[in-house]
Protein backbone atom coordinates (compact mmCIF):
# COMPACT_ATOMS: atom_id res chain seq x y z
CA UNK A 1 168.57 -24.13 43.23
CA UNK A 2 166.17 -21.61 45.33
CA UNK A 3 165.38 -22.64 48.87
CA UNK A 4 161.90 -22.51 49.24
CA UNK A 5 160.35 -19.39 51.26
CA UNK A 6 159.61 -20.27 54.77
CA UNK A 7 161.31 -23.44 55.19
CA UNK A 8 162.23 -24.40 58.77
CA UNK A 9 165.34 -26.08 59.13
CA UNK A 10 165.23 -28.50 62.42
CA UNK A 11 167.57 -31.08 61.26
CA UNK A 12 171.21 -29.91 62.85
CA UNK A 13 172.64 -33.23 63.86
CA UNK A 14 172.73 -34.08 60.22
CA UNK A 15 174.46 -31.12 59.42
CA UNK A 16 174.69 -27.25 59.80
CA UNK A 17 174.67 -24.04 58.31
CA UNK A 18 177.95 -22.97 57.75
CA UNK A 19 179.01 -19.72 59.78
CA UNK A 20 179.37 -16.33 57.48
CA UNK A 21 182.17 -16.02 59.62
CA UNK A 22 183.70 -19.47 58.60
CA UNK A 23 182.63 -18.93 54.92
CA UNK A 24 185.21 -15.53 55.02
CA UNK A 25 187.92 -17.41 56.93
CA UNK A 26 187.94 -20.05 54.72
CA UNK A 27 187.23 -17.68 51.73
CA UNK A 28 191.61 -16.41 50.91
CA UNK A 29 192.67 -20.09 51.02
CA UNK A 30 190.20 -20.96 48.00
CA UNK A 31 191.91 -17.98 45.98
CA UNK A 32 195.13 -15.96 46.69
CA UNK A 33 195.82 -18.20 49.34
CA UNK A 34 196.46 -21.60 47.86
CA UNK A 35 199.68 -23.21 48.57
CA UNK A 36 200.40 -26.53 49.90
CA UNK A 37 200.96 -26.74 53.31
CA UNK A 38 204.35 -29.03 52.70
CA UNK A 39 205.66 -26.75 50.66
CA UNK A 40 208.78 -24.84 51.74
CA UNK A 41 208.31 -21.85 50.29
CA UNK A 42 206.14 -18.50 50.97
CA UNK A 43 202.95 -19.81 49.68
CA UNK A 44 203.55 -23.01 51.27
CA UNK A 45 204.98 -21.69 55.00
CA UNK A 46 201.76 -19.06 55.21
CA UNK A 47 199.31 -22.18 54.46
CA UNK A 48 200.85 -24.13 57.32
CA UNK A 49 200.83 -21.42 59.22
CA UNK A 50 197.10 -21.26 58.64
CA UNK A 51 197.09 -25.46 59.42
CA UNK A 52 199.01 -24.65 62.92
CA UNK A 53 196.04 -22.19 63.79
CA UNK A 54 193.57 -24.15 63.11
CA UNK A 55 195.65 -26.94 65.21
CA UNK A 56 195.79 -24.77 68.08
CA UNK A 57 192.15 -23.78 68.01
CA UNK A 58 191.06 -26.97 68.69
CA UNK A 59 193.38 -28.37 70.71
CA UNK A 60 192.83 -25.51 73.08
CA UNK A 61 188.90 -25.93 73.03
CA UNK A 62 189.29 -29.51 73.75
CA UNK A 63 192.06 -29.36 76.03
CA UNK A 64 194.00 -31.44 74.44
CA UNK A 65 197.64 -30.66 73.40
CA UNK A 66 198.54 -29.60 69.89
CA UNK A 67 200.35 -32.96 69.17
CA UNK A 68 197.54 -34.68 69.55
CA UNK A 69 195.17 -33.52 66.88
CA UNK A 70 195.41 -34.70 63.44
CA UNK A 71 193.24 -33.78 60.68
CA UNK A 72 190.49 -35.85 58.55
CA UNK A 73 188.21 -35.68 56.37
CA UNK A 74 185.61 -36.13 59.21
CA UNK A 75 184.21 -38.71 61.61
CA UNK A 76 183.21 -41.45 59.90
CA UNK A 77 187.08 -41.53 58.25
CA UNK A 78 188.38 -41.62 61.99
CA UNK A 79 186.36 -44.29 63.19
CA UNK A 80 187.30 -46.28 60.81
CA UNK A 81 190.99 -45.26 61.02
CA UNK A 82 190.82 -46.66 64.61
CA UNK A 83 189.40 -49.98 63.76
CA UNK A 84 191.92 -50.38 60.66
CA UNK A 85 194.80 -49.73 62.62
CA UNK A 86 193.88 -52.20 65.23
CA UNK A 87 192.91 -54.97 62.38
CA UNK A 88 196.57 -54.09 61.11
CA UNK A 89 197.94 -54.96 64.67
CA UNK A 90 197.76 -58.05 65.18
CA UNK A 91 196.85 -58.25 68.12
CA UNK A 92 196.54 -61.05 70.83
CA UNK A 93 193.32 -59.66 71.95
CA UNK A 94 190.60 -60.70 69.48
CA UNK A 95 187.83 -59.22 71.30
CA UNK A 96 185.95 -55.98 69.93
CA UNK A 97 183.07 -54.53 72.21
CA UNK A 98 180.77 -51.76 70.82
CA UNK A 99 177.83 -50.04 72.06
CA UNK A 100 174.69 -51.17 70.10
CA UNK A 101 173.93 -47.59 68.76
CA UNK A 102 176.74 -46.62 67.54
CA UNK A 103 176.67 -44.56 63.99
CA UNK A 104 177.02 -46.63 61.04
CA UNK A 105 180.61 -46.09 60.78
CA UNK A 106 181.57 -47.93 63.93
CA UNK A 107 179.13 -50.63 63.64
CA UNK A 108 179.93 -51.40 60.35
CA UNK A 109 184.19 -50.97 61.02
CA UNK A 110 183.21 -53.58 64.06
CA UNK A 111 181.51 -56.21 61.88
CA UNK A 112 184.37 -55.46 59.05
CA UNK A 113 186.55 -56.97 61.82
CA UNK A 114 184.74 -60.59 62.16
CA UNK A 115 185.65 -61.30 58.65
CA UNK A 116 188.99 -60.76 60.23
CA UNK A 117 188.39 -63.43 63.06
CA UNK A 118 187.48 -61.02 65.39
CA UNK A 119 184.82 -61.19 68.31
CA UNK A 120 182.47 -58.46 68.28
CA UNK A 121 180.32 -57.92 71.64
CA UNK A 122 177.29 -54.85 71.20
CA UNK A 123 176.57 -53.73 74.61
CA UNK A 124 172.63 -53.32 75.20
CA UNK A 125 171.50 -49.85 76.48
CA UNK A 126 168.41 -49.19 79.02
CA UNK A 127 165.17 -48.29 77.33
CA UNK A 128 166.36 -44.70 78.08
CA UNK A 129 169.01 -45.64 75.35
CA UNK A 130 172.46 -45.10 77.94
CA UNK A 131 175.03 -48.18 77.89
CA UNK A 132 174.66 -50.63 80.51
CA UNK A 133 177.57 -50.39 82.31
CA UNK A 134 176.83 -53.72 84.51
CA UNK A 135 176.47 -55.68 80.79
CA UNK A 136 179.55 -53.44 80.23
CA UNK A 137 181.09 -55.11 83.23
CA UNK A 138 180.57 -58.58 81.96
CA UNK A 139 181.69 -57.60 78.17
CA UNK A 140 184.31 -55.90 78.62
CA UNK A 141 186.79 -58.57 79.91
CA UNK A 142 190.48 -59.41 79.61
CA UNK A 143 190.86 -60.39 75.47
CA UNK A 144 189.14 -57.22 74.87
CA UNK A 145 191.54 -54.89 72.19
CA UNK A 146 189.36 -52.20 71.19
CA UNK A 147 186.22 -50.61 72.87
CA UNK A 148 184.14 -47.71 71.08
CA UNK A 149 181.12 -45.95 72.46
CA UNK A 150 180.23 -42.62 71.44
CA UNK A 151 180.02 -39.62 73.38
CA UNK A 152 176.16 -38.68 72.58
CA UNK A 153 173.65 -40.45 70.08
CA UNK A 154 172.42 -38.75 67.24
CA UNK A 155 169.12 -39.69 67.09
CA UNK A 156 168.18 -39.51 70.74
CA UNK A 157 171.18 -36.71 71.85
CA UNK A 158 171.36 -39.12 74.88
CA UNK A 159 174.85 -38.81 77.08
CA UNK A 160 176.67 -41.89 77.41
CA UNK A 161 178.90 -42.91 80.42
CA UNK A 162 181.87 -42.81 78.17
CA UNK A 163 184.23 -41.83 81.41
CA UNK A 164 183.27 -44.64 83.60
CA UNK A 165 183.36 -46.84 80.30
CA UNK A 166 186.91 -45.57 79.19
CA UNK A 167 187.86 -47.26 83.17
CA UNK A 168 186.46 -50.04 82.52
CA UNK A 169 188.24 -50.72 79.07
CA UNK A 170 191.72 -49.72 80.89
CA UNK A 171 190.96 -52.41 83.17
CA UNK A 172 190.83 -54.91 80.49
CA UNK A 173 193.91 -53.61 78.98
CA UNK A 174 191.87 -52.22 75.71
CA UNK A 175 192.25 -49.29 73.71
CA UNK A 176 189.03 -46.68 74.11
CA UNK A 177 187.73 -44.70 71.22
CA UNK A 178 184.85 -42.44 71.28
CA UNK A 179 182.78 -41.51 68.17
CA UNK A 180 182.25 -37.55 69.98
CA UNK A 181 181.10 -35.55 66.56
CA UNK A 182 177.60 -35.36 67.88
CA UNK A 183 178.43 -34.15 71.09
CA UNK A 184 180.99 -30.95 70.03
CA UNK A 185 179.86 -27.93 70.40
CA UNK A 186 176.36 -29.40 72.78
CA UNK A 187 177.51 -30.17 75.90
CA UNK A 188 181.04 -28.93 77.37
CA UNK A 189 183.74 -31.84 77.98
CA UNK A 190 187.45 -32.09 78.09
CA UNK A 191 189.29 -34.94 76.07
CA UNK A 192 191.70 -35.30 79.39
CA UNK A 193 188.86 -35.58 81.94
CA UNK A 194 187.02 -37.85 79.58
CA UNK A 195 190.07 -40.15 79.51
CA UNK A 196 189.50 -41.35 75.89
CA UNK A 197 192.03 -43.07 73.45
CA UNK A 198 191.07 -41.52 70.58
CA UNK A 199 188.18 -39.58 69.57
CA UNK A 200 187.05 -38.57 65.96
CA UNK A 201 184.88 -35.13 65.31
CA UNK A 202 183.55 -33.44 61.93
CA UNK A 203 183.36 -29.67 61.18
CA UNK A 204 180.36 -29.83 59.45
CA UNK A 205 178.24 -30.54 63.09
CA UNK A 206 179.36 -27.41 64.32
CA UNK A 207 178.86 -24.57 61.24
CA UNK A 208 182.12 -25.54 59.64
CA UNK A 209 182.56 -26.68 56.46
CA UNK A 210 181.61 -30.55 55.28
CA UNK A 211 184.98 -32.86 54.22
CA UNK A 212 186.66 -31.90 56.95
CA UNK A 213 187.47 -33.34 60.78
CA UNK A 214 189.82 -34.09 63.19
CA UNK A 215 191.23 -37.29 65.06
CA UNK A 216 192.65 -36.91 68.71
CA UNK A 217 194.73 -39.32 70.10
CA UNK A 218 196.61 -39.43 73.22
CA UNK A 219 199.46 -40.86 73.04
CA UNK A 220 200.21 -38.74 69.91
CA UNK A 221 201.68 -40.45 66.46
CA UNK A 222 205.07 -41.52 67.78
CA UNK A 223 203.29 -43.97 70.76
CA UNK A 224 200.30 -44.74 69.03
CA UNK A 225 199.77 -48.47 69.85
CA UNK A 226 198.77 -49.59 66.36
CA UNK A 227 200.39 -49.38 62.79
CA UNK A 228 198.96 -46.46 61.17
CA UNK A 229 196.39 -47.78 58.48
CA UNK A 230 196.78 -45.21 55.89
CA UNK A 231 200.39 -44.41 53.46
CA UNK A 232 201.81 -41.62 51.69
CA UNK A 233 203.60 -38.26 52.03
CA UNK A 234 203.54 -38.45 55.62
CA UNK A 235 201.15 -35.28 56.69
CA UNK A 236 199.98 -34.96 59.94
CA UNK A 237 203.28 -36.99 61.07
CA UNK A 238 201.40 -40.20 59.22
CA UNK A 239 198.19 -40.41 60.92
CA UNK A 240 196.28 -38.96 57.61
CA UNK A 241 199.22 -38.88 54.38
CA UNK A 242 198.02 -36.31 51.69
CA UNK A 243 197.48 -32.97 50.68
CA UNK A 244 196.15 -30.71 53.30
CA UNK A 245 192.59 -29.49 52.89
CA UNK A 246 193.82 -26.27 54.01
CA UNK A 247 190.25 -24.44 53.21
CA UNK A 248 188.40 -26.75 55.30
CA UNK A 249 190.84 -27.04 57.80
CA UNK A 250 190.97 -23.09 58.55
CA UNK A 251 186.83 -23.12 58.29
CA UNK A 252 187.40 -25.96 61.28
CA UNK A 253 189.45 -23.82 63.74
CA UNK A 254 187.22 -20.85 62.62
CA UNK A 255 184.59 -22.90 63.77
CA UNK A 256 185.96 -24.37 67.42
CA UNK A 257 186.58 -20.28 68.10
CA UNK A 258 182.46 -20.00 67.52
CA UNK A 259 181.27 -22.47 69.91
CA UNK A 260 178.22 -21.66 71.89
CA UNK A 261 179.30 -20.76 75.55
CA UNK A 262 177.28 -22.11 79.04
CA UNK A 263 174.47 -18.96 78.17
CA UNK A 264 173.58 -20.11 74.46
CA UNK A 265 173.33 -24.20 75.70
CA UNK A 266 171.29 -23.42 78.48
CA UNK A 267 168.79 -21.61 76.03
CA UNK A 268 168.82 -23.66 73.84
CA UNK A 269 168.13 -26.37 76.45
CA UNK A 270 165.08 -24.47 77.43
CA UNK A 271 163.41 -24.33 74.00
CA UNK A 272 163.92 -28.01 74.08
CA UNK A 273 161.95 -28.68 77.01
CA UNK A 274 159.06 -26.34 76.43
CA UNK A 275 159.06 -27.53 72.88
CA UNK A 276 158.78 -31.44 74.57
CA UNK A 277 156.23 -29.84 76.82
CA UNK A 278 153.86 -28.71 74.59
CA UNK A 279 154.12 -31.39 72.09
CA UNK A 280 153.29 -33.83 75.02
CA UNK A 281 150.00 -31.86 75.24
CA UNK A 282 149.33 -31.11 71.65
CA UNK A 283 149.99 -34.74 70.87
CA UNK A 284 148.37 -37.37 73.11
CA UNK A 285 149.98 -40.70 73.11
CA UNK A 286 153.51 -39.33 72.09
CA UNK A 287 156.68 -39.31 73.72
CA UNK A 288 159.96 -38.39 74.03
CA UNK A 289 162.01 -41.24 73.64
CA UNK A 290 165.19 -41.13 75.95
CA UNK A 291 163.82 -38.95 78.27
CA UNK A 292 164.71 -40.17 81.59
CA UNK A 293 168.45 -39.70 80.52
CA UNK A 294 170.85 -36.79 80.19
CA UNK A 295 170.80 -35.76 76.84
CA UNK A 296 171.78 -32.89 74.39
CA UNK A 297 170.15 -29.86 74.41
CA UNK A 298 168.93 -29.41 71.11
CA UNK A 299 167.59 -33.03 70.42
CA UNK A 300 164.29 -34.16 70.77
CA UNK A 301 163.48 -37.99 69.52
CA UNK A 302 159.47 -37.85 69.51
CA UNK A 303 156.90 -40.74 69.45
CA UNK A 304 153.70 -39.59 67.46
CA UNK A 305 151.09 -42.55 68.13
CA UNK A 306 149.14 -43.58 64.60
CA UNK A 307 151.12 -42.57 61.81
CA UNK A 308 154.14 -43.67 60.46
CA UNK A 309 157.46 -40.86 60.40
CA UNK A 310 157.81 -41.28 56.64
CA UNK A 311 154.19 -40.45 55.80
CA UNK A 312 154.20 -37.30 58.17
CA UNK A 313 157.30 -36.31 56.75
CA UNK A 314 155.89 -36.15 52.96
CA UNK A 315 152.78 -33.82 54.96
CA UNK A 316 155.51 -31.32 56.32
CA UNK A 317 157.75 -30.16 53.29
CA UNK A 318 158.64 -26.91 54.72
CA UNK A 319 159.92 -28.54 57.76
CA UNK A 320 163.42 -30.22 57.63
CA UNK A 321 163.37 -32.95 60.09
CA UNK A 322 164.41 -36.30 60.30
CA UNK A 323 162.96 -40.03 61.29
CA UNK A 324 166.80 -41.76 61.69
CA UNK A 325 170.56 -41.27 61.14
CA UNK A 326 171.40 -38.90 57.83
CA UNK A 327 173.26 -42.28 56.35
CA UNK A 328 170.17 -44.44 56.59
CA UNK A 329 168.23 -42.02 54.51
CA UNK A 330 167.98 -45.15 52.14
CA UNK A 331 167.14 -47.93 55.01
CA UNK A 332 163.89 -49.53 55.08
CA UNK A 333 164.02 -51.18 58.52
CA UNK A 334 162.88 -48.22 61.27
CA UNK A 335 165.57 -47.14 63.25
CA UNK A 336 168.19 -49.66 65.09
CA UNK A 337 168.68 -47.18 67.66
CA UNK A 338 165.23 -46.89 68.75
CA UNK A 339 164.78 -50.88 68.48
CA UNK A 340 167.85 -51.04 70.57
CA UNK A 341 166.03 -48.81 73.35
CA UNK A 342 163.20 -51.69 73.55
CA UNK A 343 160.92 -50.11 70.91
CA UNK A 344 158.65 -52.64 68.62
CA UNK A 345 159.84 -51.52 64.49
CA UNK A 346 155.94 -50.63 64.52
CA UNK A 347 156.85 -47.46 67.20
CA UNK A 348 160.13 -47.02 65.74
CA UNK A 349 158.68 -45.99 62.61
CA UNK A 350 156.47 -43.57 64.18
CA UNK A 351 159.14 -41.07 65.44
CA UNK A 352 160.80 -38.31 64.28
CA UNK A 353 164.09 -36.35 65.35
CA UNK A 354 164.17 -32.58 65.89
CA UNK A 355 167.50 -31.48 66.22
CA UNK A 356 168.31 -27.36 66.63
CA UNK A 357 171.29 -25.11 66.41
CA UNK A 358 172.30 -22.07 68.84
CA UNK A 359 170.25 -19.77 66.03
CA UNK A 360 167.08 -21.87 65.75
CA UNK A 361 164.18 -19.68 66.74
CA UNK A 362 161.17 -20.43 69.57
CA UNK A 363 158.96 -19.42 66.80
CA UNK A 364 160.00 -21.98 64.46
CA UNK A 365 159.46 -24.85 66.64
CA UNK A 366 156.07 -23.32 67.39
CA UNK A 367 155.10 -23.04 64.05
CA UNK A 368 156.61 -26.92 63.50
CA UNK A 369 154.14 -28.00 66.07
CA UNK A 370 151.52 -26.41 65.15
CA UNK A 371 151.83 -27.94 61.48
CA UNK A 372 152.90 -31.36 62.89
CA UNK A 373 149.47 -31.99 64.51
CA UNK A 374 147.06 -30.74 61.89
CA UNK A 375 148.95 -33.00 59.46
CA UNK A 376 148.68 -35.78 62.58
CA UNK A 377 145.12 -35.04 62.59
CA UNK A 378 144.35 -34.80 58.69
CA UNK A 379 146.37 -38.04 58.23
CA UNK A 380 144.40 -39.74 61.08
């Protein structure tokens, strides 16, 4: 399939590009390269060799220790990891407490757990769309087992207080996990100073290849308070039992090497804000929803006044944007996240997410704009 000339692609917390520099790491383990990582002999000790690499690549970006990365299949497998292996436990605590805009794959794990006999508490966020940690206070209460709030939303990019939250679960003797895959690679943060549980990322946020993540947790396998959910083989010491992607897993550490440093954030931080600038002019009425809050650098969530995301969408096809979450591509209702922040589902289903990467060029949000409002102003 030909990609059509000019298209503008401004939809990176969906998904990236991968790296040309990935593509070639990854590129020997798809031919020559091939053995199983479990295997014992040549073939088999050079692709765990490749495995440890990879391993130490993003333990060392992270700073986490090499023990305590395990590798998935991506995110939405480690969320759901987490809340399976508490399920499994057994637990005394019956108490689940999420934030209300979590991803898809934490809300729906949470609600799997009520069939279960589990409690599930969503903790509201301010119409800035950050947790609020006094409801957090009241929620999160002794009988709590398992809290999850993700590091950064991907709709809005805004930074949730997932330190001060982490405390707070501690307090109530639960286990904290943190959803981070939309944060890796945007913002700079260390897995010890965050004081997390367990965290799950994807490659495929960060130019690395899709079908393929990682799960950190703290204690390691050995002291991992919960059964592990998952059986076979025994790779990565339990936590995920079959055959390693070793292709994907090599394009992952290839990845965590390439991310942008303090320079390439901080410009891409600035075409945010004079893209949010201009668009506030071009566009009277909108906004930019979340914008009291820290947030990522490359998201913008925008509220166009008069006509429906969808419809605009349809007007723009050399632009790839996005009006929600990737996984709710199918939804009908507008966005949960937005309706969460205090939005009407009218104004929810006016907005649209811009999300760019560290190569995403001033000129192609310019030209975005400029097509956005004379299809704003045709449609009107």
């Amino acid at each position: 399939m030909r990609i059509p000339e000019g298209l503008v692609y401004l939809d990176n917390n969906a998904t990236t590009a991968c790296a040309p520099e990935v593509v070639a790491a990854m590129e020997p383990y798809w031919g020559a390269a091939f053995g199983n990582a479990e295997s014992a002999h040549f073939a088999g000790r050079l692709a765990r060799r490749a495995v440890e690499s990879a391993r130490a690549a993003v333990s060392g970006a992270l700073g986490a220790d090499p023990g305590q990365v395990f590798f998935t299949s991506g995110a939405t497998e480690g969320n759901n990891w987490i809340f399976q292996a508490f399920a499994d436990s057994k637990s005394a605590a019956r108490r689940v407490a999420v934030s209300a805009i979590e991803h898809k794959s934490v809300l729906n794990a949470a609600r799997r757990l009520e069939s279960f006999g589990f409690e599930v508490a969503l903790l509201p966020v301010t119409q800035d769309g950050v947790v609020d940690l006094a409801a957090a206070r009241e929620a999160i209460r002794p009988g709590t087992g398992l809290v999850s709030v993700q590091l950064a939303n991907n709709e809005t990019g805004v930074v949730q207080p997932v330190r001060e939250l982490a405390e707070l679960a501690h307090e109530a003797g639960a286990f904290f996990h943190c959803d981070a895959v939309q944060a890796l690679g945007k913002m700079p943060f260390s897995l010890a100073d965050l004081g997390v549980d367990s965290a799950a990322f994807s490659a495929h946020k960060i130019h690395g290849p899709k079908g393929a993540g990682f799960l950190f947790l703290r204690a390691g396998a050995n002291r991992f308070p919960f059964p592990m959910p998952l059986a076979g083989g025994g790779q990565e010491c339990g936590v995920r039992p079959g055959t390693h992607n070793v292709p994907g897993i090599v394009g992952l550490g290839r990845a965590m090497e390439l991310l942008p440093d303090a320079s390439a954030l901080a410009r891409m931080k600035a075409m945010r804000d004079a893209f949010e600038t201009a668009a506030l002019v071009a566009i009277p009425g909108s906004r930019v929803n979340g914008a009291g809050a820290e947030r990522l650098p490359n998201t913008t969530n925008l509220f166009i006044p008069g006509v429906p995301s969808d419809i605009l969408m349809d007007s723009l096809p050399l632009f790839c944007v996005s009006n929600g979450s990737a996984c709710n591509t199918g939804a009908i209702d507008p966005s949960y996240v937005l309706q969460a922040m205090g939005l009407s589902r009218d104004k929810a289903r006016n907005c649209i997410r811009v999300s760019t990467s560290v190569s995403t060029l001033e000129t192609e949000l310019q030209s975005f704009l400029n097509a956005l409002r004379a299809a704003k102003d045709a449609l009107k």
